[in-house]
Protein backbone atom coordinates (compact mmCIF):
# COMPACT_ATOMS: atom_id res chain seq x y z
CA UNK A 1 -68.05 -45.70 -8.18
CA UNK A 2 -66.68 -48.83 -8.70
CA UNK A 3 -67.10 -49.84 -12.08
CA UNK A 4 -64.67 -46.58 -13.11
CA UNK A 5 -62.37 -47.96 -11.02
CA UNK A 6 -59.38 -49.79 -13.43
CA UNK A 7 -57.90 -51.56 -10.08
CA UNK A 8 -61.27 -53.12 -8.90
CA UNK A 9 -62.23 -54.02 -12.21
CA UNK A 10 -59.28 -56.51 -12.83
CA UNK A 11 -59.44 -57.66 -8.95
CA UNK A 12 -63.02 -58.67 -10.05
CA UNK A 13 -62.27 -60.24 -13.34
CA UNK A 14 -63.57 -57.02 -15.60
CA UNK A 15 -60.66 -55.76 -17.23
CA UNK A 16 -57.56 -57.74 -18.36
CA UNK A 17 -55.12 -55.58 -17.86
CA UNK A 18 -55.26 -51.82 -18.42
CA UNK A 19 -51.17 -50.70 -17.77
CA UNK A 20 -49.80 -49.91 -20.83
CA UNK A 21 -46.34 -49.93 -20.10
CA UNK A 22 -46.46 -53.26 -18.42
CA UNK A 23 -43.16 -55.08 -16.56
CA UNK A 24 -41.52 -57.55 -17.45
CA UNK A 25 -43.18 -60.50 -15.48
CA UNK A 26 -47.32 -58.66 -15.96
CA UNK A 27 -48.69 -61.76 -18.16
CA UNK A 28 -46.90 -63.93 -16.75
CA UNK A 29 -49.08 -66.87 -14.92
CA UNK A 30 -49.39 -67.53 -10.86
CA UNK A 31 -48.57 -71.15 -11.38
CA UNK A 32 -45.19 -69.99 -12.31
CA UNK A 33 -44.54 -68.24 -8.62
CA UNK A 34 -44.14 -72.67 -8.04
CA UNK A 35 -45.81 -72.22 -3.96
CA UNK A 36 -45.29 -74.70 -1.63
CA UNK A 37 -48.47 -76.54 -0.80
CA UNK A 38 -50.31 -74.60 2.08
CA UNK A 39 -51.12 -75.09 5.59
CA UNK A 40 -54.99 -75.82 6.17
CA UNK A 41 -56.64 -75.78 9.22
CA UNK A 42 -60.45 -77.10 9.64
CA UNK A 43 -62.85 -75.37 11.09
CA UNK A 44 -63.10 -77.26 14.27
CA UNK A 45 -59.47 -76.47 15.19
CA UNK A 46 -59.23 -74.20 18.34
CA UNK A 47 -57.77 -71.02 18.41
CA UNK A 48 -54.86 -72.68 21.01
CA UNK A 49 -54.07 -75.11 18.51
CA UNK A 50 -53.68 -73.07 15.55
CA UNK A 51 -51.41 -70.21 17.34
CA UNK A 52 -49.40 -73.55 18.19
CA UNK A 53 -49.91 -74.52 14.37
CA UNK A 54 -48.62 -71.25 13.04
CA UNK A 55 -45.61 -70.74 15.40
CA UNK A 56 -44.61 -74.45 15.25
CA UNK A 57 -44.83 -74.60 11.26
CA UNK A 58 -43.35 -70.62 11.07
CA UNK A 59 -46.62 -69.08 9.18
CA UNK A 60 -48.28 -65.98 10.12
CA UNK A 61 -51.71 -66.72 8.17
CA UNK A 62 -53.41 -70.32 7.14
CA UNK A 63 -56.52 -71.16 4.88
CA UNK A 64 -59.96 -72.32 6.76
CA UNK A 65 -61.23 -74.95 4.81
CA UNK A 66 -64.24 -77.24 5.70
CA UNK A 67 -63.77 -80.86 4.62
CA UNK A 68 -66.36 -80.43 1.61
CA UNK A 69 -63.57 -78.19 0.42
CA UNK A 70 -65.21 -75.10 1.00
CA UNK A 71 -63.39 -72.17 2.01
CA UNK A 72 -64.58 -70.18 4.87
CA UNK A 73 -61.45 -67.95 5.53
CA UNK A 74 -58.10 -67.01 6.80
CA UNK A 75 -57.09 -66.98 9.99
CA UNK A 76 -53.89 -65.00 11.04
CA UNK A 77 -51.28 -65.68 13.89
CA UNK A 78 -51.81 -61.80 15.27
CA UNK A 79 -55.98 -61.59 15.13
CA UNK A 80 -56.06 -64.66 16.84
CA UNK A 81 -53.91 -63.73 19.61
CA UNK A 82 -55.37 -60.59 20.05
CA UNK A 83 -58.45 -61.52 20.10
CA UNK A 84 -57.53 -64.48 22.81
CA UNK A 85 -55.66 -61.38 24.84
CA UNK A 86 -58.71 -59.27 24.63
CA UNK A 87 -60.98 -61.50 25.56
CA UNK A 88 -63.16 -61.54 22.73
CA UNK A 89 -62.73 -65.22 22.12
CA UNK A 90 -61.34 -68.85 24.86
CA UNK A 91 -58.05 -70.60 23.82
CA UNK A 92 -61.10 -73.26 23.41
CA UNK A 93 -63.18 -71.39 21.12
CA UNK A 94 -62.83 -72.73 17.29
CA UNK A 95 -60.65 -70.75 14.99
CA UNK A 96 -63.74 -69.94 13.05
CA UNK A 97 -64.42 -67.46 15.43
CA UNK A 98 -61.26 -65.72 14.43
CA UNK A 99 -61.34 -65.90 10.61
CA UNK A 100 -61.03 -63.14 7.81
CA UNK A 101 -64.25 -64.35 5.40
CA UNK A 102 -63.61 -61.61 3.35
CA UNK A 103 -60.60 -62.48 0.83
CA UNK A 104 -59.34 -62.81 -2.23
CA UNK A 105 -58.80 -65.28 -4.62
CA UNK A 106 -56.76 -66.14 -7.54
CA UNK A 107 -56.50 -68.77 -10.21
CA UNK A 108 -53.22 -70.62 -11.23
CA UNK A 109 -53.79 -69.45 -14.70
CA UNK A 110 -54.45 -65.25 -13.53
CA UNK A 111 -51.47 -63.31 -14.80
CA UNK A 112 -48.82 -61.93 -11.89
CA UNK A 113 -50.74 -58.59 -13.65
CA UNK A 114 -53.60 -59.18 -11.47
CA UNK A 115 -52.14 -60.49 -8.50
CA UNK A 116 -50.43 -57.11 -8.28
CA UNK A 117 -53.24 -55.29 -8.50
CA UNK A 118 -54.91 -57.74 -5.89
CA UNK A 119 -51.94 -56.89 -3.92
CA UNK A 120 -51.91 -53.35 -3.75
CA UNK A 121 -55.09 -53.42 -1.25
CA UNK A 122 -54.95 -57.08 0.11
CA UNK A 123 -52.23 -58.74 2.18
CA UNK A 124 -52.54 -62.00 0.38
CA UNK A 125 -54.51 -63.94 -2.04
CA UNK A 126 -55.55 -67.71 -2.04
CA UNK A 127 -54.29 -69.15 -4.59
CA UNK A 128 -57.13 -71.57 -6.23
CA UNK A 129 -58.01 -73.94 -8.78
CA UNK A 130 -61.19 -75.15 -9.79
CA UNK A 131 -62.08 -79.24 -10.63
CA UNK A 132 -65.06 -80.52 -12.18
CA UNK A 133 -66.36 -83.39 -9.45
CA UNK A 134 -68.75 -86.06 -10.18
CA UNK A 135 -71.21 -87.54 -7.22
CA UNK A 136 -72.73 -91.08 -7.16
CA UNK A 137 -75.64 -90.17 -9.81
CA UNK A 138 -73.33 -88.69 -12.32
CA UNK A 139 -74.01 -85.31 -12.02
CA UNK A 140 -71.07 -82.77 -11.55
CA UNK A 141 -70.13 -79.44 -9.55
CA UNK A 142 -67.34 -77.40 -9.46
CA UNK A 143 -64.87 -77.76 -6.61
CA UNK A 144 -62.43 -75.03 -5.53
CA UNK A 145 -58.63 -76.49 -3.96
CA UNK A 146 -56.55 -74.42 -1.97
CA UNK A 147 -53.15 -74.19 -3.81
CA UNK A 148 -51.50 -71.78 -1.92
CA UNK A 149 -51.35 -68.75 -0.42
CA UNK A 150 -49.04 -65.78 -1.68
CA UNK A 151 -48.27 -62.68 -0.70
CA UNK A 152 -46.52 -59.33 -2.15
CA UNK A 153 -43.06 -60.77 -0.39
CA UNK A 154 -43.64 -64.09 -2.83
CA UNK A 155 -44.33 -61.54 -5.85
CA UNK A 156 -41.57 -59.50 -5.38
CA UNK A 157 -38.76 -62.57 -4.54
CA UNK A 158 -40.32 -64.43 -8.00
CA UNK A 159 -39.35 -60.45 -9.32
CA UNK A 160 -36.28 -59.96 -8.52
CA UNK A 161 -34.65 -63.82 -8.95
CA UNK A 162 -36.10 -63.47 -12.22
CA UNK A 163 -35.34 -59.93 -13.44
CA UNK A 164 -34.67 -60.00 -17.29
CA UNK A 165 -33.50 -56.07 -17.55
């Protein structure tokens, strides 16, 4: 069951942290891994153009986000060309068609603690951050900005530059 599970408990927001002999870098926060600003594609890109995207720009996975700022997913250099090759989806199609909607996400202020555990199942995270919008008749919402996307290689370089033992 999952709720006796430590590692999905802090991927869900549960538990703070439950190692107790914790590294180094565990409480430190995601904002200090300093990411370069990501590579978004919108949802009416085609899969052609974002496998030209990708190799072009040298990154293997990009957030989908819709211009309300919604994110719908990932989409990765080797699903969409394997879906193109196999014929499940045109050059043509949108890269919707190709996405990952089932990620994870992670706030600027989460510890590198939770990332890791994050990390252990998932490729990547996007890295978010969450601002309080106001519309035209002063009412407010919560909006969710792509800051990044980072992955166990980014977790592991911030790691070992920074190694204090």
């Amino acid at each position: 069951s999952k709720f006796v599970n430590d590692k999905w408990m802090i991927k869900n927001g549960f538990l703070s942290d439950v190692q107790e002999h914790k590294p180094w870098w565990w409480n430190i926060k995601v904002q200090k891994l300093n990411l370069s600003a990501p590579l978004i594609l919108l949802p009416e890109v085609s899969c052609q153009k974002a496998i030209e995207i990708l190799q072009d720009k040298g990154y293997d996975q990009a957030p989908v986000v819709a211009e309300s700022g919604l994110i719908l997913g990932m989409v990765t250099l080797s699903n969409t060309l394997t879906s193109v090759l196999a014929g499940n989806v045109e050059f043509s199609d949108p890269v919707t068609k190709v996405i990952y909607n089932q990620f994870s996400k992670i706030g600027l202020e989460d510890s590198l603690g939770k990332l890791s555990c994050i990390l252990e199942n998932d490729h990547f995270a996007i890295v978010v951050h969450e601002q309080m919008q106001f519309n035209g008749n002063g009412s407010s919402f919560m909006k969710q900005m792509v800051f990044g996307v980072v992955t166990a290689m980014d977790l592991l370089t911030f790691v070992s530059r920074n190694d204090q033992k």
